[in-house]
C-alpha atoms as a PDB file:
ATOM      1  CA  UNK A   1       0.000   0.000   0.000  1.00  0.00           C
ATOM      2  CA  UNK A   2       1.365   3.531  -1.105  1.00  0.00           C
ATOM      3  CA  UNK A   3       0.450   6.025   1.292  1.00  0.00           C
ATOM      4  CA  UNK A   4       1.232   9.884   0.765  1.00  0.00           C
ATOM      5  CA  UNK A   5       1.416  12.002   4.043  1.00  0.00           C
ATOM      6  CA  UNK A   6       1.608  15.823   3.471  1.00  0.00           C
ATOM      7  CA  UNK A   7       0.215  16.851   7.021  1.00  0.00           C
ATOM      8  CA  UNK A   8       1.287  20.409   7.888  1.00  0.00           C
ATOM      9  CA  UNK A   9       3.250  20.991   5.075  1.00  0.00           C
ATOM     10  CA  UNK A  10       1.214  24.130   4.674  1.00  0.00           C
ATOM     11  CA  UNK A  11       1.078  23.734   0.403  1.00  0.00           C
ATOM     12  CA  UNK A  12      -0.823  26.057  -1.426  1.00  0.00           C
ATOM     13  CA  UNK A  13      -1.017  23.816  -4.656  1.00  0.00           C
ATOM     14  CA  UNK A  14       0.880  20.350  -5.247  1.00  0.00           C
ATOM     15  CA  UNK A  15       2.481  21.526  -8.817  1.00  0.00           C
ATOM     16  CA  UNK A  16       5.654  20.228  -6.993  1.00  0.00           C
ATOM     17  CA  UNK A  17       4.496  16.841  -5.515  1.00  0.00           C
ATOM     18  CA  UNK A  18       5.007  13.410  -6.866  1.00  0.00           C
ATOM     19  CA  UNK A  19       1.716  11.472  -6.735  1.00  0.00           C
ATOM     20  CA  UNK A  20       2.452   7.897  -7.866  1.00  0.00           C
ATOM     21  CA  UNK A  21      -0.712   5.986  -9.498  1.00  0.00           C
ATOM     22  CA  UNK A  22      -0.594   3.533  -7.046  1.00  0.00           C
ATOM     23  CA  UNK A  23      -1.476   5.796  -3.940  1.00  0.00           C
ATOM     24  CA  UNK A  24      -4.184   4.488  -1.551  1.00  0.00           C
ATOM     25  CA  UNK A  25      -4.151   6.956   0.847  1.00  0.00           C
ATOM     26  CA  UNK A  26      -3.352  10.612   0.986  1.00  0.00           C
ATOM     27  CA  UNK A  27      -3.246  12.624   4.104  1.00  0.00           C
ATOM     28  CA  UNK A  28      -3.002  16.380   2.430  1.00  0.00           C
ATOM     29  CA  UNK A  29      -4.279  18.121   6.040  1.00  0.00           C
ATOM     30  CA  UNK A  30      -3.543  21.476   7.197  1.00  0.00           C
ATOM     31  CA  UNK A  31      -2.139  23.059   4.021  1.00  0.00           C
ATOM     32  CA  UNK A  32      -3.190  26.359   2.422  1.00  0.00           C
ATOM     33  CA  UNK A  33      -5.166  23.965  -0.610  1.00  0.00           C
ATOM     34  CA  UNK A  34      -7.646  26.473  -3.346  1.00  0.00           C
ATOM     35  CA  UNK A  35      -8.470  23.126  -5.358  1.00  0.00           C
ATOM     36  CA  UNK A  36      -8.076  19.667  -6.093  1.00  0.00           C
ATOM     37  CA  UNK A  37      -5.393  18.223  -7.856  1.00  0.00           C
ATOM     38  CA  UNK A  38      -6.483  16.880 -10.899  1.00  0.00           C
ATOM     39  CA  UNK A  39      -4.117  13.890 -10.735  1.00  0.00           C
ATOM     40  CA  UNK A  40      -6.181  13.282  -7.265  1.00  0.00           C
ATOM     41  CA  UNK A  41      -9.272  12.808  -9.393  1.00  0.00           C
ATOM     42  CA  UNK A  42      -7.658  10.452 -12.138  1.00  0.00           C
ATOM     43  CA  UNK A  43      -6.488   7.848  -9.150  1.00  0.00           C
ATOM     44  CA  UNK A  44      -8.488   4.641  -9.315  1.00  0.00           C
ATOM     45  CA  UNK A  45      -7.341   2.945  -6.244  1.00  0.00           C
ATOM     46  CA  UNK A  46      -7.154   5.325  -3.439  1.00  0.00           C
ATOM     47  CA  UNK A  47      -8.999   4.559  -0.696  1.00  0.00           C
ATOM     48  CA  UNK A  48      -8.295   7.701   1.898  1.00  0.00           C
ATOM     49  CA  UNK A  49      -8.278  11.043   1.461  1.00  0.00           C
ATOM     50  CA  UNK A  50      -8.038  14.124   4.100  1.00  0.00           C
ATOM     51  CA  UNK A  51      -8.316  17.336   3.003  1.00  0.00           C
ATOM     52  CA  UNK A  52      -8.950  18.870   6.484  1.00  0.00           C
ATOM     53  CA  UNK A  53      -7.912  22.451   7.480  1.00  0.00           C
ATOM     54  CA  UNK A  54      -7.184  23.516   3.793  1.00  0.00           C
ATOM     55  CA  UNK A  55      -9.078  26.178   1.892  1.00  0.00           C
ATOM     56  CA  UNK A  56     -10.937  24.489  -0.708  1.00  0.00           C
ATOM     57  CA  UNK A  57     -14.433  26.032  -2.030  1.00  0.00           C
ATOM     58  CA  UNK A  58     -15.404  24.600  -5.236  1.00  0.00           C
ATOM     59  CA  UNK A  59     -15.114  20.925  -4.747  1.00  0.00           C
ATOM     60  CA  UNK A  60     -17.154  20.018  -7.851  1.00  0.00           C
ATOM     61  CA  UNK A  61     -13.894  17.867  -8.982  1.00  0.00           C
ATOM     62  CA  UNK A  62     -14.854  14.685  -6.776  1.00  0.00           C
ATOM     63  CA  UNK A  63     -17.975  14.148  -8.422  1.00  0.00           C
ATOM     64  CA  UNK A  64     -15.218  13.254 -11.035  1.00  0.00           C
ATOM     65  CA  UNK A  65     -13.375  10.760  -9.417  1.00  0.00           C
ATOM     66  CA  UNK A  66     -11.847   7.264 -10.819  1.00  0.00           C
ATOM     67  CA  UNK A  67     -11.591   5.861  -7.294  1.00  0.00           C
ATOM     68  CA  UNK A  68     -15.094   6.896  -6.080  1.00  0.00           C
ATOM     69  CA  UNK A  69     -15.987   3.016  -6.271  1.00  0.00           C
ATOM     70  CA  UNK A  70     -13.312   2.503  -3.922  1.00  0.00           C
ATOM     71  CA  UNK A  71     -13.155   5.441  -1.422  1.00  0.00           C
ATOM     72  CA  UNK A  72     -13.999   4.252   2.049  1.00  0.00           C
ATOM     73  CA  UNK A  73     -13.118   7.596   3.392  1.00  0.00           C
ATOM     74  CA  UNK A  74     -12.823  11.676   2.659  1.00  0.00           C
ATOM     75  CA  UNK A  75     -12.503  14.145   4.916  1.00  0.00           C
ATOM     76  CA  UNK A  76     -13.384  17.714   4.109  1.00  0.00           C
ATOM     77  CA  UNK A  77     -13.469  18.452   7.620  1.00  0.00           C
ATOM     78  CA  UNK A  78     -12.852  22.762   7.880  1.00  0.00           C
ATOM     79  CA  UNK A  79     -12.683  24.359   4.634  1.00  0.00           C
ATOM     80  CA  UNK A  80     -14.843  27.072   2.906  1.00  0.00           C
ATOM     81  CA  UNK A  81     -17.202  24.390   0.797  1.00  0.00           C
ATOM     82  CA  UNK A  82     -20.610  26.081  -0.009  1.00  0.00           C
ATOM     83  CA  UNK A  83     -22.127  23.391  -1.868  1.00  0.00           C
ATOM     84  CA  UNK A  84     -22.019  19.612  -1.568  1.00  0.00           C
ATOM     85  CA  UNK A  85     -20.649  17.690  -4.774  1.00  0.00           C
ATOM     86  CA  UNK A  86     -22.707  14.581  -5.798  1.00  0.00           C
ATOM     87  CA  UNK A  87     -21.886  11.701  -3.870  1.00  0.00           C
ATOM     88  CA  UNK A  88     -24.148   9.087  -5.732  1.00  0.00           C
ATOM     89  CA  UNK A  89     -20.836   7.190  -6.849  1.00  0.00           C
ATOM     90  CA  UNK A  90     -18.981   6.702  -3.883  1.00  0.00           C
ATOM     91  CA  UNK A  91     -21.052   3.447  -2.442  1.00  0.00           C
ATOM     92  CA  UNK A  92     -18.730   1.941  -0.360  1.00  0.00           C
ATOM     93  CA  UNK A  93     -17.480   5.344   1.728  1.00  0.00           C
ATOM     94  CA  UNK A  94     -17.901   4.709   5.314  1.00  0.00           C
ATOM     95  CA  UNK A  95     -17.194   8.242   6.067  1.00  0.00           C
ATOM     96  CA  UNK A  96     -17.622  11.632   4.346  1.00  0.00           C
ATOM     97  CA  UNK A  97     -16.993  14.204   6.425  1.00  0.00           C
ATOM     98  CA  UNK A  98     -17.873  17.887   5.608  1.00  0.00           C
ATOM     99  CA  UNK A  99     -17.928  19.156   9.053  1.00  0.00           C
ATOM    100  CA  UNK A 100     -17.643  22.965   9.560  1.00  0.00           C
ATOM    101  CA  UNK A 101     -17.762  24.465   6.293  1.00  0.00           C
ATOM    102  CA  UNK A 102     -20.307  26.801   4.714  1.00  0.00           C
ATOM    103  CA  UNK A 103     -22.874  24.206   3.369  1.00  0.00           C
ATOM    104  CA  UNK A 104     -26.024  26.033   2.984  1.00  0.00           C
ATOM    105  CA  UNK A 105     -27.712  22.818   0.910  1.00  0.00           C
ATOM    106  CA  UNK A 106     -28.105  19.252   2.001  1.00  0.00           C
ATOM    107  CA  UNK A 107     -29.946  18.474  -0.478  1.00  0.00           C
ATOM    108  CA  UNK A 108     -27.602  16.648  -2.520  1.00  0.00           C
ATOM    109  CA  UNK A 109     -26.904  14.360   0.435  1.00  0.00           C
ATOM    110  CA  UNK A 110     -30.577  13.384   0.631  1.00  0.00           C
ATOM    111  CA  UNK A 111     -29.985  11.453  -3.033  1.00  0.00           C
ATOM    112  CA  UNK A 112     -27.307   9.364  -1.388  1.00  0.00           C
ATOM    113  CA  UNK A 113     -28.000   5.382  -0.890  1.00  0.00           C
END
């Protein structure tokens, strides 16, 4: 298992970052993250992601993701999210965790099964 652990390495983007296509787990908490790597999306095995304490508002990119068959967890815990992406494709998360952000909407939620 490849595991890539950025905690506290306050990043404002990851233009600099090696992230290998085997990665099942990626720890990118308290940086200074706008948006989501695109590479992040194109993964189809990761399993974990944290994107806790970062500063991410649009995070319409994960409705886009390879892994989201996969994904047992995400953490989006502390951002400035306004509105929820569609999670109808990740089916096996165990935990999604949007906890204080700036959701106004759960309706999106409400469509999950």
């Amino acid at each position: 298992m490849s595991v890539l652990d950025l905690y506290g390495s306050q990043l404002a983007d990851l233009t600099k970052v090696e992230i290998g296509d085997d990665v099942e787990e990626i720890d990118l908490t308290e940086n200074r993250l706008k948006a989501i790597d695109e590479r992040i999306v194109k993964l189809e095995g990761l399993k974990k992601i944290s994107f806790r304490k970062n500063l991410l508002g649009n995070v319409e990119a994960l409705e886009d993701m390879k892994s989201a068959g996969v994904l047992v967890e995400m953490v989006l815990y502390d951002n400035l999210i306004k509105r929820l992406p569609s999670l109808h494709n990740f089916k096996v998360a165990t935990k999604v965790d949007f906890s204080y952000n700036k959701i106004r909407s759960m309706e999106l939620v409400a469509k999950v099964s």
